[in-house]
Protein backbone atom coordinates (compact mmCIF):
# COMPACT_ATOMS: atom_id res chain seq x y z
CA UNK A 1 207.43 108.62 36.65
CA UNK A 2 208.10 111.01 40.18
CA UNK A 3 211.27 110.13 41.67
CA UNK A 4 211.44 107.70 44.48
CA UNK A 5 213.63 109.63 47.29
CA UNK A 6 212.47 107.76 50.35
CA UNK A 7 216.34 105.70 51.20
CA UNK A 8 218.01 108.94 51.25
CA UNK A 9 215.30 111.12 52.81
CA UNK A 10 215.44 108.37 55.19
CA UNK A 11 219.33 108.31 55.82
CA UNK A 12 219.20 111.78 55.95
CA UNK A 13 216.97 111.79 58.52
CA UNK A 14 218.79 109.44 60.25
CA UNK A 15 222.11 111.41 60.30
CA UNK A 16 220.42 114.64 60.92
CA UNK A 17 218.98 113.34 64.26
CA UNK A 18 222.31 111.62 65.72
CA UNK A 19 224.66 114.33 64.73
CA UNK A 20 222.42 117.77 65.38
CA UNK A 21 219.15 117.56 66.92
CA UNK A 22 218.66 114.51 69.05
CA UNK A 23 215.20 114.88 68.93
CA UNK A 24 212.79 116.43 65.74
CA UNK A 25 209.35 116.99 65.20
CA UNK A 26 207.69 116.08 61.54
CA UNK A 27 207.38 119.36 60.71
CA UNK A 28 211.10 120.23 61.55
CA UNK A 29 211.91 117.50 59.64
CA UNK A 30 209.75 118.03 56.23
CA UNK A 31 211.58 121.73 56.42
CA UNK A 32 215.12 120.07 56.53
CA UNK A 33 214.36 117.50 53.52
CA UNK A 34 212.30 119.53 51.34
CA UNK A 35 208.82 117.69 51.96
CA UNK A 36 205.45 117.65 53.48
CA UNK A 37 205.56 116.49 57.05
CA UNK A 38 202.40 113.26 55.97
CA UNK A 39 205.36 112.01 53.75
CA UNK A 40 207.78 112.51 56.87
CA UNK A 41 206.00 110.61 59.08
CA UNK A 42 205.10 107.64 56.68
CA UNK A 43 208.63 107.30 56.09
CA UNK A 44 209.76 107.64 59.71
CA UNK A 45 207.12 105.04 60.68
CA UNK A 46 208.52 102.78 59.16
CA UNK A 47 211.77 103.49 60.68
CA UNK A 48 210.07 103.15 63.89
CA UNK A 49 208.47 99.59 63.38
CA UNK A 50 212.21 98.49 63.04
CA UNK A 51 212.65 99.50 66.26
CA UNK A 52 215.54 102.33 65.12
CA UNK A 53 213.24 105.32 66.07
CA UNK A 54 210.30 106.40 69.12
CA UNK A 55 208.45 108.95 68.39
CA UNK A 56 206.28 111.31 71.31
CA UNK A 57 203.46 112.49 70.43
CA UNK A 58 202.08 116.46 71.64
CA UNK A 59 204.05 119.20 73.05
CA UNK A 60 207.95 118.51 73.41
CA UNK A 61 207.17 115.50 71.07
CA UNK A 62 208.98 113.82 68.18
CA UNK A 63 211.48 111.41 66.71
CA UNK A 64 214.10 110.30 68.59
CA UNK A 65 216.91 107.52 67.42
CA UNK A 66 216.44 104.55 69.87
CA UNK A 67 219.92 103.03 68.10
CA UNK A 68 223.22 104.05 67.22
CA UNK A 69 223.79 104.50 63.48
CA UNK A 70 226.81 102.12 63.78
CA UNK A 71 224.23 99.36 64.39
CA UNK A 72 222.23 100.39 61.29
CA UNK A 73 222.81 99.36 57.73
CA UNK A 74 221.64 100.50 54.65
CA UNK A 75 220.13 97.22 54.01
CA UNK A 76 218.08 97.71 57.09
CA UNK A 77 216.74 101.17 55.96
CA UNK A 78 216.42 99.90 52.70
C-alpha cells in the first residue's frame, strides 16, 4: 500500500511559503517536496478551496498564502 504523504506535503508547503518564498510556482514546489508538480497542484487546490491559498496562473504566477498560519490548524489542513 504507497504511503499517503499529502498532510505533511501540505504543511510543508504551507510553512515553506510564509517563512521563504511568499509566492511559488508548482513546479518550484514539486522540487522542494520531492514530487511531480500534477500531485502539487491537486493538493494545493484543495488548500485553495479553503480559502488559505490564490493561486495566478502564467508568467509571474503561483501560490500565494491568502492567511496567516496562526489562523490555520491542522484540523483544517487535515
Amino acid at each position: 500500500m504507497p504511503r499517503d504523504n499529502r498532510l505533511s506535503c501540505s504543511l510543508h508547503a504551507l510553512i515553506h511559503l510564509d517563512r521563504h518564498v511568499k509566492r511559488a510556482t508548482s513546479d518550484a514546489m514539486a522540487k522542494m517536496l520531492g514530487t511531480n508538480p500534477v500531485v502539487v497542484r491537486r493538493m494545493m487546490s484543495g488548500l485553495r478551496e479553503k480559502g488559505y491559498l490564490v493561486s495566478e496562473k502564467g508568467h509571474g504566477g503561483g501560490w500565494e498564502l491568502r492567511a496567516d498560519l496562526r489562523d490555520i490548524t491542522l484540523l483544517n489542513v487535515y
